[in-house]
PDB file of N, CA and C in Angstrom:
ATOM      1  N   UNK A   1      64.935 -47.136 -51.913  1.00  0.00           N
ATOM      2  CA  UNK A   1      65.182 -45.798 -52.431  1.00  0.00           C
ATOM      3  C   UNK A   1      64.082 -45.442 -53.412  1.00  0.00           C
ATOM      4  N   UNK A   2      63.807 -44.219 -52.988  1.00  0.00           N
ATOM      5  CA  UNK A   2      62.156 -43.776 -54.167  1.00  0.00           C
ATOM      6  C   UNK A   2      63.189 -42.786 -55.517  1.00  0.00           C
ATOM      7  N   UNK A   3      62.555 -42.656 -56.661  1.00  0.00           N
ATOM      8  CA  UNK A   3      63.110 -41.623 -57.561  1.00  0.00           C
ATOM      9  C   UNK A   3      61.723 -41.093 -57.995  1.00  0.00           C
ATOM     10  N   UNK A   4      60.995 -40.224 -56.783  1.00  0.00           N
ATOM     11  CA  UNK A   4      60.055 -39.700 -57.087  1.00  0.00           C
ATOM     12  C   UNK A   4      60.807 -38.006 -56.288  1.00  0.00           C
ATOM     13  N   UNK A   5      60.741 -37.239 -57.238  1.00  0.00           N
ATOM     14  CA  UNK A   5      61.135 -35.801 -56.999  1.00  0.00           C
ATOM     15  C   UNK A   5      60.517 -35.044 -55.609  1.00  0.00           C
ATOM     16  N   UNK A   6      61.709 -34.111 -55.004  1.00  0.00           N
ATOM     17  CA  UNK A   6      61.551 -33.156 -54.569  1.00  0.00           C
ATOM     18  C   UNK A   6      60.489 -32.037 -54.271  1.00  0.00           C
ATOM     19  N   UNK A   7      59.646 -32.146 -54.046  1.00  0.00           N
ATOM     20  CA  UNK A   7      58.816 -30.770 -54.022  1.00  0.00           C
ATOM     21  C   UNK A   7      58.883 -29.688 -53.091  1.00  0.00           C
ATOM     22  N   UNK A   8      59.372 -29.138 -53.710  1.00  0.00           N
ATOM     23  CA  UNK A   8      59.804 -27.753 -52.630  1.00  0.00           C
ATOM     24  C   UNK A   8      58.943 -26.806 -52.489  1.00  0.00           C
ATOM     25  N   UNK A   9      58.114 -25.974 -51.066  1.00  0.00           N
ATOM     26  CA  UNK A   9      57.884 -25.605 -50.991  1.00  0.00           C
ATOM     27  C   UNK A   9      57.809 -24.016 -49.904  1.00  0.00           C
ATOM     28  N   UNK A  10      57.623 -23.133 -49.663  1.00  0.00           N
ATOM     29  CA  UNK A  10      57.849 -22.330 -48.812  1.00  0.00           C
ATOM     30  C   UNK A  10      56.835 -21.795 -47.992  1.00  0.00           C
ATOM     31  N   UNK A  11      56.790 -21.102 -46.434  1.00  0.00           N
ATOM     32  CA  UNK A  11      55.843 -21.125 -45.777  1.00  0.00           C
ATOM     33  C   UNK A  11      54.596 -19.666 -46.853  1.00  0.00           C
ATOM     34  N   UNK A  12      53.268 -19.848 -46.238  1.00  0.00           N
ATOM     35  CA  UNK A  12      52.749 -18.660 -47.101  1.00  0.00           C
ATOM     36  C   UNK A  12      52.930 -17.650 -45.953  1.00  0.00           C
ATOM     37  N   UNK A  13      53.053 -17.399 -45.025  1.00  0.00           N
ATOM     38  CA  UNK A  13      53.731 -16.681 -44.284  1.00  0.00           C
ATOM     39  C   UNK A  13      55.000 -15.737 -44.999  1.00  0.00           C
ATOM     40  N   UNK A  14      55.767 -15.979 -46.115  1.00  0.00           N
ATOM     41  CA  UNK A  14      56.773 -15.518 -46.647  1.00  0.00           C
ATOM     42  C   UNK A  14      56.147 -14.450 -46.919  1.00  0.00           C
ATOM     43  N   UNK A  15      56.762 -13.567 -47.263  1.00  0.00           N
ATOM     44  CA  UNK A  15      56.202 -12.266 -47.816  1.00  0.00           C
ATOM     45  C   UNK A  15      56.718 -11.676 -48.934  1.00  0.00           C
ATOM     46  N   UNK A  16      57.626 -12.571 -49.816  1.00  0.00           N
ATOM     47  CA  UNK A  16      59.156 -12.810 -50.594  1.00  0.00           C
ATOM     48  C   UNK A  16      59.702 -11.498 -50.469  1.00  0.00           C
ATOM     49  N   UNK A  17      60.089 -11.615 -49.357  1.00  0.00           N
ATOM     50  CA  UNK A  17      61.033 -10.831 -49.027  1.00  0.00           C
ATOM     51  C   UNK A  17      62.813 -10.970 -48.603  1.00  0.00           C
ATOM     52  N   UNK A  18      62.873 -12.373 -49.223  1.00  0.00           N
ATOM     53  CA  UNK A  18      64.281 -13.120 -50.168  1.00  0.00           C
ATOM     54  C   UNK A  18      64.569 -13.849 -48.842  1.00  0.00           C
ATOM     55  N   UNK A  19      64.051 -13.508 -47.541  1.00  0.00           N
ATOM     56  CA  UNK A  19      64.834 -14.209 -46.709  1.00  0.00           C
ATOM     57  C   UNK A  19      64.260 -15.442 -45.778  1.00  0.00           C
ATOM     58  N   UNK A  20      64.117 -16.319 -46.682  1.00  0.00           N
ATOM     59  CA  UNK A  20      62.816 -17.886 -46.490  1.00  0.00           C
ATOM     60  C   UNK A  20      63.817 -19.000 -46.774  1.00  0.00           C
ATOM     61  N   UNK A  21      63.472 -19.919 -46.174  1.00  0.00           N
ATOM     62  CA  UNK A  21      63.805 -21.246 -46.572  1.00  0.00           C
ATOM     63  C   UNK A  21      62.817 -22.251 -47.058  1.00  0.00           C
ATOM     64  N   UNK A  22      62.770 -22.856 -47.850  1.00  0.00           N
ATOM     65  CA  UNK A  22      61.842 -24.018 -48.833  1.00  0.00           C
ATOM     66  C   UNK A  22      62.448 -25.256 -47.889  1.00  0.00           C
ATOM     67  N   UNK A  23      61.468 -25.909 -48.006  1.00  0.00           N
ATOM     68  CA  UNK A  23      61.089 -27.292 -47.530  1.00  0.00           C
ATOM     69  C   UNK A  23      60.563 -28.366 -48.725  1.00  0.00           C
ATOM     70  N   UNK A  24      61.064 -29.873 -48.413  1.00  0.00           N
ATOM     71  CA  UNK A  24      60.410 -30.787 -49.004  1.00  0.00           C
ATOM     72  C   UNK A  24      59.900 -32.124 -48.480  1.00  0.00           C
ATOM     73  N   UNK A  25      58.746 -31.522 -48.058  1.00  0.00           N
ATOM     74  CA  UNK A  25      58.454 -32.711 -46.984  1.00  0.00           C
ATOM     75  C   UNK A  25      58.200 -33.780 -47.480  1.00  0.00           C
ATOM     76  N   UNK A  26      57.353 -33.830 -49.154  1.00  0.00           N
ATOM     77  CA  UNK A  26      57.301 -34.828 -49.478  1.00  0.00           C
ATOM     78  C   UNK A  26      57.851 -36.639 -49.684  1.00  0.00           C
ATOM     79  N   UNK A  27      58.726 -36.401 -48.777  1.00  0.00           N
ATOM     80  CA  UNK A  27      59.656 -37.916 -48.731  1.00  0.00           C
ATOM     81  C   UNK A  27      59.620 -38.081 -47.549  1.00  0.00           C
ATOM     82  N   UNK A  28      59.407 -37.202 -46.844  1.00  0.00           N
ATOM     83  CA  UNK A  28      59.832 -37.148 -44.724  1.00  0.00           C
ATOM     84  C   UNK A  28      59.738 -38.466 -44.760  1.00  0.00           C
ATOM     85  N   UNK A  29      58.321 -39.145 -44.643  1.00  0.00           N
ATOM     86  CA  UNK A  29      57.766 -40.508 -44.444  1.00  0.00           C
ATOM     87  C   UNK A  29      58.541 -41.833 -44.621  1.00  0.00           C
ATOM     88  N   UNK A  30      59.336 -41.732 -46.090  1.00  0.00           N
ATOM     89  CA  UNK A  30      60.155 -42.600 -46.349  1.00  0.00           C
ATOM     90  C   UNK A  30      61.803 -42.612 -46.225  1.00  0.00           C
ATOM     91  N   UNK A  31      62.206 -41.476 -45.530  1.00  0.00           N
ATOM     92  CA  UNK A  31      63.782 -40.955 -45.478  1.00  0.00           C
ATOM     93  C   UNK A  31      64.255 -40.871 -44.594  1.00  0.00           C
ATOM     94  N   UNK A  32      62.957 -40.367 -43.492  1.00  0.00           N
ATOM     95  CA  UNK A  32      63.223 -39.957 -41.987  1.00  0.00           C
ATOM     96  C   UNK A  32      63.604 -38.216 -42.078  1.00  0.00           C
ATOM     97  N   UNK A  33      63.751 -37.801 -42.804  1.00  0.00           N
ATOM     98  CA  UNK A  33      64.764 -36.585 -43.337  1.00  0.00           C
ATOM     99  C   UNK A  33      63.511 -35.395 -43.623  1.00  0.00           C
ATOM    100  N   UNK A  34      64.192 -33.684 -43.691  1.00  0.00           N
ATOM    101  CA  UNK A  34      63.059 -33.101 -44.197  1.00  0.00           C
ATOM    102  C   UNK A  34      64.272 -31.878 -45.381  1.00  0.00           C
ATOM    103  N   UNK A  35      64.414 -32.274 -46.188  1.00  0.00           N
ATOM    104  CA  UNK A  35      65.172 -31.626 -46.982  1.00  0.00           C
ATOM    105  C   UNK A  35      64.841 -30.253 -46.736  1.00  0.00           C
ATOM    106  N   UNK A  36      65.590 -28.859 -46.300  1.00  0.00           N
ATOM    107  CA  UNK A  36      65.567 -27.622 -46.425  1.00  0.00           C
ATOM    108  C   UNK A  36      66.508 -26.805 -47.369  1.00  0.00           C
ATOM    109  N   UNK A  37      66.175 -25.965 -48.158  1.00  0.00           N
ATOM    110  CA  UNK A  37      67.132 -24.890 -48.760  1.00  0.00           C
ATOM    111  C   UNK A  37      66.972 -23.470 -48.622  1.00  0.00           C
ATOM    112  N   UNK A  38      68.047 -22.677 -49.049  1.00  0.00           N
ATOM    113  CA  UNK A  38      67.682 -21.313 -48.832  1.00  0.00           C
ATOM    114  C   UNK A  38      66.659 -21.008 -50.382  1.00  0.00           C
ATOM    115  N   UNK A  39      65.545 -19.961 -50.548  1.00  0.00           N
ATOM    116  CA  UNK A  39      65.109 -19.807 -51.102  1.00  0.00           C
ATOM    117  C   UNK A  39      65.712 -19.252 -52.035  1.00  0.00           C
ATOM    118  N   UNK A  40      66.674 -18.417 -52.418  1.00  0.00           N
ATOM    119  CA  UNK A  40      67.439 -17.522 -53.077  1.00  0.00           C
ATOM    120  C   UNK A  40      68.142 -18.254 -53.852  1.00  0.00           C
ATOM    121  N   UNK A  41      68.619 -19.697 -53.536  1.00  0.00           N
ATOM    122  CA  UNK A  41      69.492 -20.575 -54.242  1.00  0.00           C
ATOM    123  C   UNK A  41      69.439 -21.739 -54.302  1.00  0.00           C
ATOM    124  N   UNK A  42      68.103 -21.823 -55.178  1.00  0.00           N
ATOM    125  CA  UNK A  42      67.450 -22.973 -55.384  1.00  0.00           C
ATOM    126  C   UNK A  42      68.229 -24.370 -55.976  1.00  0.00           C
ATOM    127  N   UNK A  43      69.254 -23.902 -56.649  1.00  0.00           N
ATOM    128  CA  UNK A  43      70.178 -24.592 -57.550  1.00  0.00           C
ATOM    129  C   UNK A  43      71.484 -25.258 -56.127  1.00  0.00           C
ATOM    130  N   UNK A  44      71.344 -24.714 -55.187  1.00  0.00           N
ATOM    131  CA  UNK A  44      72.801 -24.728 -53.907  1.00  0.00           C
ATOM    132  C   UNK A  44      72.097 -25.926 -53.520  1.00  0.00           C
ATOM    133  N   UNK A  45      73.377 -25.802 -52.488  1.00  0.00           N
ATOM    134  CA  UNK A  45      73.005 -27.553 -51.572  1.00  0.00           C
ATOM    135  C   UNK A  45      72.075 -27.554 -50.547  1.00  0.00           C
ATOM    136  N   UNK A  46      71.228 -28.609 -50.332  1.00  0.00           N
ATOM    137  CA  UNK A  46      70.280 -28.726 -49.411  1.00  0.00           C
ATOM    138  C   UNK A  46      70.804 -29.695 -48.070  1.00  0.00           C
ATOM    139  N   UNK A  47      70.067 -28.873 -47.295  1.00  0.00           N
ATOM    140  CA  UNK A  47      70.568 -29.704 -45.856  1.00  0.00           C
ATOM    141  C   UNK A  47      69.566 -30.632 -45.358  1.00  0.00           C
ATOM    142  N   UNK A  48      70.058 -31.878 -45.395  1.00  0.00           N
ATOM    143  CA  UNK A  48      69.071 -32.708 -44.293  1.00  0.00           C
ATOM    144  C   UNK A  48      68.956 -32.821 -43.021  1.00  0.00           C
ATOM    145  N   UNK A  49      67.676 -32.773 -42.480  1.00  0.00           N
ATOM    146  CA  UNK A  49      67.417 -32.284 -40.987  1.00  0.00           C
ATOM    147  C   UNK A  49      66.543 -33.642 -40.805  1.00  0.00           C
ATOM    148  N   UNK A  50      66.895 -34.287 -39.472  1.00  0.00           N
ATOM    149  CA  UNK A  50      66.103 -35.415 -39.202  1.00  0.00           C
ATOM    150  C   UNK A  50      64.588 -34.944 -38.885  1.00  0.00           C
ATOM    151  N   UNK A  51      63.220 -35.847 -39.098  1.00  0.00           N
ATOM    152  CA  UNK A  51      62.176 -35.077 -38.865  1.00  0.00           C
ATOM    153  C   UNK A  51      61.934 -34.651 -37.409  1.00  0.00           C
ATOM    154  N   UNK A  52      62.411 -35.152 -36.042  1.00  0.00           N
ATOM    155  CA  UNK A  52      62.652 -34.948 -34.865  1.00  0.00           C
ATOM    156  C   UNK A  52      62.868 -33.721 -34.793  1.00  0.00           C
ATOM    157  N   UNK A  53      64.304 -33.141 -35.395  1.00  0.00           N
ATOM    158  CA  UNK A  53      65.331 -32.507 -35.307  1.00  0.00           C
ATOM    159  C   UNK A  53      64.175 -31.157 -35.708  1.00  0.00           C
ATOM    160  N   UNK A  54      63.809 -31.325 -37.308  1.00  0.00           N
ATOM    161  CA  UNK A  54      62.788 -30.183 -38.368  1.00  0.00           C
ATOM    162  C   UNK A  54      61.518 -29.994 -37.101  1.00  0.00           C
ATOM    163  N   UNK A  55      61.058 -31.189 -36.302  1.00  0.00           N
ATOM    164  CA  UNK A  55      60.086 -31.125 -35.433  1.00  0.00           C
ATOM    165  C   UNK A  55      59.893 -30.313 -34.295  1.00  0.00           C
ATOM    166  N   UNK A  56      61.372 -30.052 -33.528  1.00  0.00           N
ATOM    167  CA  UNK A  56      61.253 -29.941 -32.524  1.00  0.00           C
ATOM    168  C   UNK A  56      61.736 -28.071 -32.817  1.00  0.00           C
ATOM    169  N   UNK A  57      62.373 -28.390 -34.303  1.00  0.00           N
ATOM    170  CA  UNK A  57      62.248 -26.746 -34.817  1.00  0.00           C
ATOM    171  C   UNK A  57      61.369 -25.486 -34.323  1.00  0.00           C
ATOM    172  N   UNK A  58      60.347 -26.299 -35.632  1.00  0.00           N
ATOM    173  CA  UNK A  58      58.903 -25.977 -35.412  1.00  0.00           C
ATOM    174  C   UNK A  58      58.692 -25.481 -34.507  1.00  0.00           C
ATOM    175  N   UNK A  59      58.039 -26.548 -33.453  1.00  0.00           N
ATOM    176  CA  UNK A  59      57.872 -26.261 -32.208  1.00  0.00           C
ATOM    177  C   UNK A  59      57.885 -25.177 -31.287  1.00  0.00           C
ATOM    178  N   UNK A  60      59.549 -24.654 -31.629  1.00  0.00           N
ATOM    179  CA  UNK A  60      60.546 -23.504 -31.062  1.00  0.00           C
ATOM    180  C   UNK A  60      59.601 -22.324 -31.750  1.00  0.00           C
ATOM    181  N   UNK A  61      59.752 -22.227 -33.122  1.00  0.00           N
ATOM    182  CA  UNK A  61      59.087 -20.736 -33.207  1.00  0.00           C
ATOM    183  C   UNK A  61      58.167 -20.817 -33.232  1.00  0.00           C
ATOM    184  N   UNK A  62      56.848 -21.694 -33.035  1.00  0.00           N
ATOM    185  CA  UNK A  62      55.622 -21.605 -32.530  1.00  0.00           C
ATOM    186  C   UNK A  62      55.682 -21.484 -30.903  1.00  0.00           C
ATOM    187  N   UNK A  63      56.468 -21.559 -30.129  1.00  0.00           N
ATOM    188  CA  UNK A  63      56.315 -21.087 -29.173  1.00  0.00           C
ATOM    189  C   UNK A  63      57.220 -20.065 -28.434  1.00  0.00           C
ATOM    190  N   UNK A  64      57.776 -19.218 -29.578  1.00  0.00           N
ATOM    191  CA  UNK A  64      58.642 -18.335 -29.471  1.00  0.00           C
ATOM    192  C   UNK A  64      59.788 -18.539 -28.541  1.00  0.00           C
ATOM    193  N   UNK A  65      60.541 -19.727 -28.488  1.00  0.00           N
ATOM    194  CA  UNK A  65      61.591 -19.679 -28.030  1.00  0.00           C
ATOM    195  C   UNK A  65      63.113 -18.856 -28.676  1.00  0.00           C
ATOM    196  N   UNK A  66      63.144 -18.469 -29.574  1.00  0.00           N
ATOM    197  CA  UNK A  66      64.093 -18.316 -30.496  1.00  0.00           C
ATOM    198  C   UNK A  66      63.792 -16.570 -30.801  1.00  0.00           C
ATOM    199  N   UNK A  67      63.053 -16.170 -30.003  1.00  0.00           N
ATOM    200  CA  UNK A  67      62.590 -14.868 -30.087  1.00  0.00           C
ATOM    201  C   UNK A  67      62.318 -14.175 -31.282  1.00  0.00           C
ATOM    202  N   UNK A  68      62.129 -12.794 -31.353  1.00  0.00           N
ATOM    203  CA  UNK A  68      61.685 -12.461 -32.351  1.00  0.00           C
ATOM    204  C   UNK A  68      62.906 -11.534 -33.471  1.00  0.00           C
ATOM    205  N   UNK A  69      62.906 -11.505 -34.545  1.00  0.00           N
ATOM    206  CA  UNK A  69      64.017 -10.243 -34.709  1.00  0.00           C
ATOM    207  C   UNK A  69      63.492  -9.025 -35.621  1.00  0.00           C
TER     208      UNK A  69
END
């Protein structure tokens, strides 16, 4: 177990236009995990997403599966 902090960050793609989610990839490596939160509620609970899982995310809206809205 590491007790080296969180770093949260958000895509620069955001335009803060409130509706983003922050990422902390910084642990992926050692957790397996990619911590996500909503941006708006930085203080709320964060969900862990396996890096597969955060991977195959990705993936999706880089290749626009998930369409556009």
């Amino acid at each position: 177990m590491t007790t080296e902090s969180l770093r949260w960050y958000k895509s620069s793609y955001s335009a803060n236009g409130g509706n983003c989610i922050e990422v902390a990839a910084n642990l992926t490596a050692t957790t397996g995990t990619v911590p996500v939160r909503d941006s708006k509620q930085v203080c709320g609970p964060n969900l862990l997403v396996s890096t597969n899982a955060f991977s195959s995310f990705v993936e999706g809206v880089r290749t626009g599966e998930f369409g556009r809205v």
